[in-house]
C-alpha atoms as a PDB file:
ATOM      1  CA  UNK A   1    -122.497  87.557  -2.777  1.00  0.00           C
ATOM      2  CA  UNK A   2    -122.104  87.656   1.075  1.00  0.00           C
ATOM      3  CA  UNK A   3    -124.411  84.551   1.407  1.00  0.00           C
ATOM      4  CA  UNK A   4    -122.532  82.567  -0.957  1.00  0.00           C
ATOM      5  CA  UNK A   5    -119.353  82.302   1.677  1.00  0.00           C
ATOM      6  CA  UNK A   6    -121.182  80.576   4.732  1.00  0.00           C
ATOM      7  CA  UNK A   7    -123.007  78.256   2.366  1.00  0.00           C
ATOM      8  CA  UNK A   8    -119.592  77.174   1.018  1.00  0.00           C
ATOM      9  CA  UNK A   9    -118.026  77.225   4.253  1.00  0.00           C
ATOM     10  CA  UNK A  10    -120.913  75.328   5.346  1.00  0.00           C
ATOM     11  CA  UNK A  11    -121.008  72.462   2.444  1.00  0.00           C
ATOM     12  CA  UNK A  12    -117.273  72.245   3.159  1.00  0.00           C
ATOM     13  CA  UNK A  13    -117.814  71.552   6.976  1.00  0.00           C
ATOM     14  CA  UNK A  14    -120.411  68.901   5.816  1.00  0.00           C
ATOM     15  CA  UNK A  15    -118.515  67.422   3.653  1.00  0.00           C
ATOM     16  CA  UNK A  16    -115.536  67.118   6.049  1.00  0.00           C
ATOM     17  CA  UNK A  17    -117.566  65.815   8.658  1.00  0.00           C
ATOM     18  CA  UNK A  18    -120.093  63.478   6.357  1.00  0.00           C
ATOM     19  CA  UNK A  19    -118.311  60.301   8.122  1.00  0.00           C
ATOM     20  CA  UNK A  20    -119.799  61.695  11.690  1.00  0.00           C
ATOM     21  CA  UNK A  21    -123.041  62.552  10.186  1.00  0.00           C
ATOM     22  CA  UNK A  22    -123.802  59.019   8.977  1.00  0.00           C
ATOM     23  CA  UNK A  23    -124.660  55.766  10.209  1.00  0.00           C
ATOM     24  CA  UNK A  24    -126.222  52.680   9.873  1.00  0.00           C
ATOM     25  CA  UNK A  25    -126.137  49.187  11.766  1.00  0.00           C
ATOM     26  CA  UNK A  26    -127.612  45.897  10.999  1.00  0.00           C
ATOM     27  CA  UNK A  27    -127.678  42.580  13.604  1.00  0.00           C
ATOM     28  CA  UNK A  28    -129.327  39.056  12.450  1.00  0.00           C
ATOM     29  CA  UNK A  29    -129.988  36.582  14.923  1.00  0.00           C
ATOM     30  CA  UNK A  30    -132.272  33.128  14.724  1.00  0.00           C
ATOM     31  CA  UNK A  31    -134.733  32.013  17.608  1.00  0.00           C
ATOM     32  CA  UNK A  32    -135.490  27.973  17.797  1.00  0.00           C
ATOM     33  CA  UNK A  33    -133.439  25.382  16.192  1.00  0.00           C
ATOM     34  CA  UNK A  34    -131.056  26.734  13.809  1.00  0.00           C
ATOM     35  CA  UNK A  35    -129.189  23.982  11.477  1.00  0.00           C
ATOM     36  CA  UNK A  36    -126.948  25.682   9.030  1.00  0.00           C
ATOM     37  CA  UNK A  37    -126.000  24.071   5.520  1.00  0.00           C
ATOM     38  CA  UNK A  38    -123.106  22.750   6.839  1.00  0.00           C
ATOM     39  CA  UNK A  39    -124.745  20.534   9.350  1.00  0.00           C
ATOM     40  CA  UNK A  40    -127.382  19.798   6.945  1.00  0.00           C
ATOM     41  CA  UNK A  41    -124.519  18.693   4.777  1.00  0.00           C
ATOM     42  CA  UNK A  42    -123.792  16.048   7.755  1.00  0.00           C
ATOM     43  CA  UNK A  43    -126.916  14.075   7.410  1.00  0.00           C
ATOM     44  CA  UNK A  44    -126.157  11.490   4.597  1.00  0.00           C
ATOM     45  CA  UNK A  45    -128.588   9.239   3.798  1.00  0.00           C
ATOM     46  CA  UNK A  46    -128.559   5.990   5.700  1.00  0.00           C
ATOM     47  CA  UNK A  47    -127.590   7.844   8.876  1.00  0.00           C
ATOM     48  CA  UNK A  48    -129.505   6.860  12.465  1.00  0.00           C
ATOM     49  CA  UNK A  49    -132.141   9.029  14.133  1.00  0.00           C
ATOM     50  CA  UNK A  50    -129.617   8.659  16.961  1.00  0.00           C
ATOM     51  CA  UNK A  51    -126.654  10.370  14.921  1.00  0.00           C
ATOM     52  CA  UNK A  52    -129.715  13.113  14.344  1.00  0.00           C
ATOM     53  CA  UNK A  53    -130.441  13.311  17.190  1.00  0.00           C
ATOM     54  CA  UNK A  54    -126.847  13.676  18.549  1.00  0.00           C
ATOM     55  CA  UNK A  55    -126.078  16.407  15.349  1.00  0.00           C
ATOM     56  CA  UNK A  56    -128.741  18.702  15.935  1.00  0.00           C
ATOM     57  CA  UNK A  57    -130.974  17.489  18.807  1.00  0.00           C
ATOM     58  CA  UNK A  58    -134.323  17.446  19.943  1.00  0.00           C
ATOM     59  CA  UNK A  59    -136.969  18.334  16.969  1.00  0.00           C
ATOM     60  CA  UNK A  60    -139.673  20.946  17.139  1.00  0.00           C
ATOM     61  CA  UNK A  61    -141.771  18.513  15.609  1.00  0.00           C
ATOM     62  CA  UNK A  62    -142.613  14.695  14.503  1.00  0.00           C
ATOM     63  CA  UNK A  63    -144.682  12.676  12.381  1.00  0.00           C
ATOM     64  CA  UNK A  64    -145.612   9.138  11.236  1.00  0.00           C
ATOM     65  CA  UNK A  65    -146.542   8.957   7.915  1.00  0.00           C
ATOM     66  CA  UNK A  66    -147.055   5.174   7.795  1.00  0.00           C
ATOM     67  CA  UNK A  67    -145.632   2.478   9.714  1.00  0.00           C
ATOM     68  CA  UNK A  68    -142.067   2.809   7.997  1.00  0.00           C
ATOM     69  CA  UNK A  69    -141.668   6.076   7.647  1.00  0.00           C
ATOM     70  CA  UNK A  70    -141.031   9.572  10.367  1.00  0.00           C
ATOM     71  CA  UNK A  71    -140.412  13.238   9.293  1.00  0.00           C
ATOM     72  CA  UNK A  72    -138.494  15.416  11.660  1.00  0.00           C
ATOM     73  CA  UNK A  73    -138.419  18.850  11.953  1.00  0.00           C
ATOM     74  CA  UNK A  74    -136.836  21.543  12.804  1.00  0.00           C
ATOM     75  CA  UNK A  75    -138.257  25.400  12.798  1.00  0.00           C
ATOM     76  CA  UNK A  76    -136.304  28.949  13.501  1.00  0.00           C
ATOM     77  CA  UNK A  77    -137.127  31.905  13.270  1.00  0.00           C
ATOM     78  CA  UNK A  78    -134.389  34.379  11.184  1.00  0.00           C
ATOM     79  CA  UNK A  79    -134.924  38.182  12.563  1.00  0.00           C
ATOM     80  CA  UNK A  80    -132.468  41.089  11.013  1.00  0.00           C
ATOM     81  CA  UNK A  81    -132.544  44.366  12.522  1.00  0.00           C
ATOM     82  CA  UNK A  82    -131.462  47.239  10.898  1.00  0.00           C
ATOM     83  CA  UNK A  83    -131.362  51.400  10.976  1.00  0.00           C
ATOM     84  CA  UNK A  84    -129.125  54.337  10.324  1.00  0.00           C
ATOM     85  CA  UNK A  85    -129.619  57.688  10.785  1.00  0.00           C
ATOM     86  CA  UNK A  86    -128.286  61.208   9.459  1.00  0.00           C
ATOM     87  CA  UNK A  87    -126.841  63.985  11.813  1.00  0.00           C
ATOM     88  CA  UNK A  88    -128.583  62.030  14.414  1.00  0.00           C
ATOM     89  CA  UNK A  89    -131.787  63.687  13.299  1.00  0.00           C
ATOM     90  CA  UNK A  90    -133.490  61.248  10.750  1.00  0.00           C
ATOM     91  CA  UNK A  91    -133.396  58.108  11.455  1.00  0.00           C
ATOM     92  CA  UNK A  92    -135.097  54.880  10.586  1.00  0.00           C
ATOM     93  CA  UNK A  93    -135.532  51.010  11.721  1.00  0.00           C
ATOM     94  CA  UNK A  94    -136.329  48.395  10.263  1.00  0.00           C
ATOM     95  CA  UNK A  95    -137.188  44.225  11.394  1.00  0.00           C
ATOM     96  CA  UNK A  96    -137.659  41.321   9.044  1.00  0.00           C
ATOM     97  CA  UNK A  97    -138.469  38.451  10.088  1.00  0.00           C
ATOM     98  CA  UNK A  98    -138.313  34.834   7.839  1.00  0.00           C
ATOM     99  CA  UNK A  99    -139.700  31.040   8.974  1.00  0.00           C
ATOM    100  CA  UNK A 100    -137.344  28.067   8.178  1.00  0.00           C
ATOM    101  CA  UNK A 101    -137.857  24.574   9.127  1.00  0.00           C
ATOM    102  CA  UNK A 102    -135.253  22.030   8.582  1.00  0.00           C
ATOM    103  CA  UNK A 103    -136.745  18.392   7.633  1.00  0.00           C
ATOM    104  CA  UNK A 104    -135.495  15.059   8.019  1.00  0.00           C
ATOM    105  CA  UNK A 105    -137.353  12.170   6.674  1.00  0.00           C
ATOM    106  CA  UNK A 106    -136.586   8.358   7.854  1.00  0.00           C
ATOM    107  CA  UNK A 107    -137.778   5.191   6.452  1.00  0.00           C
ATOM    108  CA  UNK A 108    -137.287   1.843   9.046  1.00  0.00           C
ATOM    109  CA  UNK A 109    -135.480   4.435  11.224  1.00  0.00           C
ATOM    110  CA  UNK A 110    -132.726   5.167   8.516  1.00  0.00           C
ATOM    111  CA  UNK A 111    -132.147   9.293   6.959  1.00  0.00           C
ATOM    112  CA  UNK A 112    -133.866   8.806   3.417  1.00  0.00           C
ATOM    113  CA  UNK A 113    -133.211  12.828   2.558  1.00  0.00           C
ATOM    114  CA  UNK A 114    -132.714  15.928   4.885  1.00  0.00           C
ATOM    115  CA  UNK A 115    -133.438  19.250   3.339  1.00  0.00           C
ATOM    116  CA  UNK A 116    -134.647  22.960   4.068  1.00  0.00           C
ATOM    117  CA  UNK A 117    -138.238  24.271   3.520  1.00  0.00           C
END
């Protein structure tokens, strides 16, 4: 029965100090054009590529699909990081990383629908 004092002494200590012994973090940031759903929500149909243009800027790319009508678009990359660890000892990391593109299609050079893909 001697051993059975340091382990509980030692499960106490543990469980004392569990807020020390554990941690985790997690960051998300985008790379390219990022237009959140409230911008989105901004681009009513009827709107001017120059109102576009001055909401979100520049697209990544554009194309003529006949002679009245241009899609826009706009792509980011989404990238979380994430990790934690235990006592400092185990640890782990992880990266995900999603594609979005933002679209904007204009017919006679008017916003006919905007919407994420």
């Amino acid at each position: 029965m001697n051993l059975a004092r340091p382990a509980l002494l030692a499960l106490v200590l543990c469980l004392g100090l569990s807020g020390c012994l554990i941690g985790s973090r997690s960051r998300t940031h985008h790379e390219g054009r990022y237009v959140s759903q409230e911008t989105l929500a901004q681009i009513e149909t009827g709107r001017s590529k120059a109102y576009v243009l001055a909401l979100i800027g520049e697209p990544s790319e554009k194309k003529t699909v006949d002679e009245h009508t241009e899609l826009w678009s706009w792509s980011y990359t989404e990238r979380t990081d994430s990790g934690g660890h235990v006592i400092f000892i185990l640890s782990s990391d992880r990266s995900t990383e999603t594609q979005h593109t933002t679209f904007v299609e204009f017919h006679d050079s008017l916003v006919v629908k905007a919407w994420n893909g």
